[in-house]
N, C-alpha and C. Protein backbone atom coordinates (compact mmCIF):
# COMPACT_ATOMS: atom_id res chain seq x y z
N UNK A 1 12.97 8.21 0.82
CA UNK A 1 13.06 6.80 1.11
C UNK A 1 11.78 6.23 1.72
N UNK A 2 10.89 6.95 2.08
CA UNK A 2 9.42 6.63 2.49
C UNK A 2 9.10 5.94 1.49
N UNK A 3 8.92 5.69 0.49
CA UNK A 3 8.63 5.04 -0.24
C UNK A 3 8.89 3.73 -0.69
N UNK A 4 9.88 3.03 -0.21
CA UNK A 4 10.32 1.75 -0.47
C UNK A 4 9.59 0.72 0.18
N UNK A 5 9.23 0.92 1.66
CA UNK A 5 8.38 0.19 2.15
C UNK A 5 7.34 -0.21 1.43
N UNK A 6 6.48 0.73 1.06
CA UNK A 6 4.87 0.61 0.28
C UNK A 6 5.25 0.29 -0.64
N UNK A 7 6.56 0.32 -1.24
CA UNK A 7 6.70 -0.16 -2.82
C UNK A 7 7.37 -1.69 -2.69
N UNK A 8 8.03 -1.99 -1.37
CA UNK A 8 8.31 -3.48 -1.46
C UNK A 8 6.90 -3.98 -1.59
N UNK A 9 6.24 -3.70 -0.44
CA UNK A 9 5.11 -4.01 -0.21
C UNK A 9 4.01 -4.66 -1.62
N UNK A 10 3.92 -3.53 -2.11
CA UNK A 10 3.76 -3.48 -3.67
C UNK A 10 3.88 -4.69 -4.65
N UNK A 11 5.24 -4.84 -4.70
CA UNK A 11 5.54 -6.01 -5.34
C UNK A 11 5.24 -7.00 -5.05
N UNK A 12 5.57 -7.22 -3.61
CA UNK A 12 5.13 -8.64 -3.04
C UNK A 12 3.86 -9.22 -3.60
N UNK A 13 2.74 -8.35 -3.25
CA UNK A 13 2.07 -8.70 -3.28
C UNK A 13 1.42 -8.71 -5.17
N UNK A 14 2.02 -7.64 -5.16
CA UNK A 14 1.55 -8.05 -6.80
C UNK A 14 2.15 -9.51 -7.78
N UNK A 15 3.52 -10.06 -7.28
CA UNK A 15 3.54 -11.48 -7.05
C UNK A 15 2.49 -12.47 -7.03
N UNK A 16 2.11 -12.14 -5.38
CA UNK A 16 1.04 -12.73 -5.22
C UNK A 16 -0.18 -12.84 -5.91
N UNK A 17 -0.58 -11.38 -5.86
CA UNK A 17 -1.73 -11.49 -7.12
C UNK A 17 -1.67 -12.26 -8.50
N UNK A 18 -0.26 -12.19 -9.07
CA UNK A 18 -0.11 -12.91 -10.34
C UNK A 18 -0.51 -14.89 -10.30
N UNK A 19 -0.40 -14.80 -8.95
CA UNK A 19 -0.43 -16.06 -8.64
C UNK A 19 -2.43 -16.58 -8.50
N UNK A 20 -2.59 -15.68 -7.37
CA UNK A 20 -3.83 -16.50 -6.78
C UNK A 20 -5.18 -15.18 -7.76
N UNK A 21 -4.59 -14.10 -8.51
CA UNK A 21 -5.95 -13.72 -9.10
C UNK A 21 -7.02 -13.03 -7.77
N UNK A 22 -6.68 -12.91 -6.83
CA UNK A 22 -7.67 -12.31 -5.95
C UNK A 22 -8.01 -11.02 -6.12
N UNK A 23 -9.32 -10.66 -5.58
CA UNK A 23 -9.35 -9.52 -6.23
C UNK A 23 -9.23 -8.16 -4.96
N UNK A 24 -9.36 -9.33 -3.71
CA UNK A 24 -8.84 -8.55 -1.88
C UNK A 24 -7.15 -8.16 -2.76
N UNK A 25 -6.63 -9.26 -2.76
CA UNK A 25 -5.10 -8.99 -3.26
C UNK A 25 -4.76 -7.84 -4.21
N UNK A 26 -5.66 -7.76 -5.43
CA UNK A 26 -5.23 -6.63 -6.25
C UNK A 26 -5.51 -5.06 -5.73
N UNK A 27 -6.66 -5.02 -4.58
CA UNK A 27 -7.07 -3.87 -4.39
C UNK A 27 -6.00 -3.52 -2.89
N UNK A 28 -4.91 -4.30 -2.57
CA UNK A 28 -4.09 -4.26 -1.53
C UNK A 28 -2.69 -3.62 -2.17
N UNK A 29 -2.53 -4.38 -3.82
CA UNK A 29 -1.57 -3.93 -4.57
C UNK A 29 -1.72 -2.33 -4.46
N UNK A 30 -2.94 -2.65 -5.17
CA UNK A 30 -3.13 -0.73 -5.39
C UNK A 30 -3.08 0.32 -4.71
N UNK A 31 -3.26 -0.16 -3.25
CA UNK A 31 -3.07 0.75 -2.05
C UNK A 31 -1.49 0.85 -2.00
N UNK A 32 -0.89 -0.42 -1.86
CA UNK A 32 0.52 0.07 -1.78
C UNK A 32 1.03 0.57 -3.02
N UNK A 33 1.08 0.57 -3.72
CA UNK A 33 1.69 1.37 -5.35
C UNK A 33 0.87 2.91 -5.12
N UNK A 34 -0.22 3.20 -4.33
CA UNK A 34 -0.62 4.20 -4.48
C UNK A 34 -0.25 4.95 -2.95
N UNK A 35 0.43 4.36 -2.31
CA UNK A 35 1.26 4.96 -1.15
C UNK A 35 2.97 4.71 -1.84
N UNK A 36 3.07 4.29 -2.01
CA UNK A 36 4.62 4.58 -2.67
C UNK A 36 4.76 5.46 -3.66
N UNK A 37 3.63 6.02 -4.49
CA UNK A 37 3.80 7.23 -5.10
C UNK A 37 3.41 8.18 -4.14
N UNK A 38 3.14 8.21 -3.57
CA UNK A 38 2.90 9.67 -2.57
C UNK A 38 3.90 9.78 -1.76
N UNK A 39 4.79 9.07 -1.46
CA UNK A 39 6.42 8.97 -0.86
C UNK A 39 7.42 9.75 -2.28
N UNK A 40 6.78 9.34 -3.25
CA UNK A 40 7.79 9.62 -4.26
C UNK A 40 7.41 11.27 -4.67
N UNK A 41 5.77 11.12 -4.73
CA UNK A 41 5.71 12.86 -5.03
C UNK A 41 6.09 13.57 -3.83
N UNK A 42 5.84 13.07 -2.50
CA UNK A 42 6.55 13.81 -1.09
C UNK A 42 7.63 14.32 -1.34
N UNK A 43 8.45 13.43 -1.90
CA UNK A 43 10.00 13.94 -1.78
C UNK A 43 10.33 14.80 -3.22
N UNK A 44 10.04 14.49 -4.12
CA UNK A 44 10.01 15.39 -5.22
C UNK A 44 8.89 16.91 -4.67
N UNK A 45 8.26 17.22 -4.23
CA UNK A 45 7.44 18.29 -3.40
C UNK A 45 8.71 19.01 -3.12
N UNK A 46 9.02 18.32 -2.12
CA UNK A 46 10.33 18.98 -0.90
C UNK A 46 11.72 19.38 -1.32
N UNK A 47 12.10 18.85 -3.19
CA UNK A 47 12.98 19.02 -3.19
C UNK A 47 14.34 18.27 -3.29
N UNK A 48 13.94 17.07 -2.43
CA UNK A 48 14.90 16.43 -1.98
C UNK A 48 15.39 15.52 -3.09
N UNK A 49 16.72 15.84 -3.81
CA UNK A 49 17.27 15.14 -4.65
C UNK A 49 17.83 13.75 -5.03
N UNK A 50 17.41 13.16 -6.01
CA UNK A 50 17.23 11.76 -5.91
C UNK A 50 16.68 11.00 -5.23
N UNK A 51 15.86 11.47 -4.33
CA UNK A 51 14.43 11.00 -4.11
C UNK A 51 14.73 10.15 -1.85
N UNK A 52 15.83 10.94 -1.57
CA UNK A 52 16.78 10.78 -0.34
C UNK A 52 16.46 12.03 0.59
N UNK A 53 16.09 11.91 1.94
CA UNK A 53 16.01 12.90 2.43
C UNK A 53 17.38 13.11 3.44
N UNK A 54 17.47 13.81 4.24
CA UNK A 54 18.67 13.89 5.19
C UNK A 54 18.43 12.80 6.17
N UNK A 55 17.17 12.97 6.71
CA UNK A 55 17.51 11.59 7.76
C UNK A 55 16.85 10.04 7.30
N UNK A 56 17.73 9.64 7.13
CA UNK A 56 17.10 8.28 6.13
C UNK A 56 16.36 7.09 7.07
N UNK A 57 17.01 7.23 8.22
CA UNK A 57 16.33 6.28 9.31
C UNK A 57 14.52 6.83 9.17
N UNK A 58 14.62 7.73 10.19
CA UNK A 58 13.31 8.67 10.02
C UNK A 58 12.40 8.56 8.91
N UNK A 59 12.98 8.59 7.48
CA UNK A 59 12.40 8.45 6.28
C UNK A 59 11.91 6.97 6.06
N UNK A 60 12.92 5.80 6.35
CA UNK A 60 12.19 4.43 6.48
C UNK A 60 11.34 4.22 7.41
N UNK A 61 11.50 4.62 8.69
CA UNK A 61 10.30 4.57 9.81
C UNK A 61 9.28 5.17 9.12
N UNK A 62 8.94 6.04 8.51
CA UNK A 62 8.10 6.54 7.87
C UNK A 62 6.79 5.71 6.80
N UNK A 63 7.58 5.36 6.22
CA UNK A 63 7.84 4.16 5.04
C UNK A 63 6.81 2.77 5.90
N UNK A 64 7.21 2.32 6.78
CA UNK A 64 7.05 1.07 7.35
C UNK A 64 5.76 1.91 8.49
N UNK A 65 5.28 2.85 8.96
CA UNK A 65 4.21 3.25 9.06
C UNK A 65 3.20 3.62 8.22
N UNK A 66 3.79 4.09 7.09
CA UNK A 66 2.75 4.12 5.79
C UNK A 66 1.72 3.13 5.27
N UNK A 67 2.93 1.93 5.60
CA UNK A 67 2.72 0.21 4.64
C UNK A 67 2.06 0.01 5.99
N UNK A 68 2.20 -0.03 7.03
CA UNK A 68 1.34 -1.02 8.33
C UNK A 68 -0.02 -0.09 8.02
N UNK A 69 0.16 1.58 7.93
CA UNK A 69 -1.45 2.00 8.10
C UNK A 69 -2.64 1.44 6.66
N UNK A 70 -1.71 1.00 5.45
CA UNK A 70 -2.14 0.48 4.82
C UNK A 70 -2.90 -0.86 4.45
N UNK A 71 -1.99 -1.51 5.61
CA UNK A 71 -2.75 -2.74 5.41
C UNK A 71 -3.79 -2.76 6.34
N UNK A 72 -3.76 -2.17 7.44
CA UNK A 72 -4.80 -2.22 8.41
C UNK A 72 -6.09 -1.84 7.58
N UNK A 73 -5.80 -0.63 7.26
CA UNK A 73 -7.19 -0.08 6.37
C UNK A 73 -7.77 -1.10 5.44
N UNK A 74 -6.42 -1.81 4.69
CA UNK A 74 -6.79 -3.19 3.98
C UNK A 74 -8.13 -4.07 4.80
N UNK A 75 -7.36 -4.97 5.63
CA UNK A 75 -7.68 -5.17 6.72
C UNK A 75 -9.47 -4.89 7.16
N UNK A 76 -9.43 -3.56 7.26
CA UNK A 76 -10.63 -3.03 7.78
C UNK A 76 -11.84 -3.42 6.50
N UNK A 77 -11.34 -3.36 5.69
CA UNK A 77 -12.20 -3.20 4.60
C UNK A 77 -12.67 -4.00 4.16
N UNK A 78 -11.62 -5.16 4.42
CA UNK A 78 -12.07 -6.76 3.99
C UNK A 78 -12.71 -7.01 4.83
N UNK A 79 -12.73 -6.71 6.53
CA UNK A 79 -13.41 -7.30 7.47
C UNK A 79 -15.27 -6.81 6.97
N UNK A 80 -14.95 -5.73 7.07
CA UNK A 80 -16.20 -4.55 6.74
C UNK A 80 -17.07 -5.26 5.73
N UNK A 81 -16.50 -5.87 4.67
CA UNK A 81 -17.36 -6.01 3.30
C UNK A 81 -17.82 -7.72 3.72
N UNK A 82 -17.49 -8.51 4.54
CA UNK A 82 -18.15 -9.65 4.66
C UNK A 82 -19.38 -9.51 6.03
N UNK A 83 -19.63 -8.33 6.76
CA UNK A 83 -20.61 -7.96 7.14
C UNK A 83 -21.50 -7.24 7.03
N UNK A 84 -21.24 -6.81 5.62
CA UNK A 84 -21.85 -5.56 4.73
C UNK A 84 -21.77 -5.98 3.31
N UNK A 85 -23.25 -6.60 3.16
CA UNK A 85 -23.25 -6.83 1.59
C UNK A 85 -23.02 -5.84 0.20
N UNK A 86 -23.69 -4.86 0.97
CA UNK A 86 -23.13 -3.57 0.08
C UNK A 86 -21.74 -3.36 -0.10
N UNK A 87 -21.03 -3.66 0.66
CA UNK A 87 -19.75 -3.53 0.28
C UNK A 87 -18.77 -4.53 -0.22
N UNK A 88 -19.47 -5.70 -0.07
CA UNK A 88 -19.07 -6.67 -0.60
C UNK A 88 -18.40 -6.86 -2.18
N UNK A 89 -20.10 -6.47 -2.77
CA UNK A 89 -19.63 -6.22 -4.25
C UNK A 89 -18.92 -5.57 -4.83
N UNK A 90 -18.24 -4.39 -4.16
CA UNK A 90 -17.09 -3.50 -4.28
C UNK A 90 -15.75 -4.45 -4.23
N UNK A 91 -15.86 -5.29 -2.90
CA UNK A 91 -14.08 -5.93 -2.71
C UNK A 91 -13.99 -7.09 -3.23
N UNK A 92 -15.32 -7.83 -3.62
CA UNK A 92 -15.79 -9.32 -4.08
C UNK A 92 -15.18 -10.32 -3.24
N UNK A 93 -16.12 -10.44 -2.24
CA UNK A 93 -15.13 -11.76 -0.83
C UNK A 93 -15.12 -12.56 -1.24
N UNK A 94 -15.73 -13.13 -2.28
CA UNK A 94 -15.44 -14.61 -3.22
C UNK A 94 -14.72 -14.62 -3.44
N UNK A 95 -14.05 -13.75 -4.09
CA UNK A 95 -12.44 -14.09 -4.79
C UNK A 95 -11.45 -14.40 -3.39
C-alpha cells in the first residue's frame, strides 16, 4: 500500500501537467510514478500478495513519507536550477 500515495500523487499532477505543459510539473510526475513503482516492486520483492502488506497503517505512513521526500527533492531542485544556470537547462525554469 506504499504505493498509493506517490501514485495519487502521480496523477494529480499529471492532470496538472495535461493542463499547464510545464516541464518543473512533468519531471515531478515522473518522480512520483517512479516512487510508486518502487512501492509496487517493494511489495512484489517481499511477497506480499496483492500488493497489501500486514500492517496497512504503517504501509500508508510509508507511502505519504515517500510522496513528501519526493517533493522536497522536487522542491530542491527547482530551487537549485534558478541559481544554477547549469542546471537550469536540465529543469527549464521558463516553463
Amino acid at each position: 500500500m506504499c504505493y498509493t500515495a506517490p501514485l495519487v500523487g502521480a496523477i494529480v499532477t499529471s492532470v496538472a501537467w495535461s493542463k499547464t505543459k510545464s516541464v518543473k510539473i512533468w519531471w515531478l510526475t515522473l518522480m512520483f510514478y517512479g516512487g510508486a513503482l518502487f512501492g509496487v516492486i517493494d511489495h512484489l520483492w517481499n511477497g506480499e500478495l496483492f500488493l497489501i502488506s500486514e500492517n496497512i497503517i504503517s504501509d500508508l505512513l510509508l507511502g505519504v513519507t515517500i510522496t513528501a521526500i519526493i517533493f522536497v527533492s522536487w522542491g530542491i531542485a527547482v530551487i537549485s536550477s534558478k541559481t544554477n544556470p547549469t542546471l537550469a537547462k536540465y529543469i527549464n525554469v521558463k516553463s
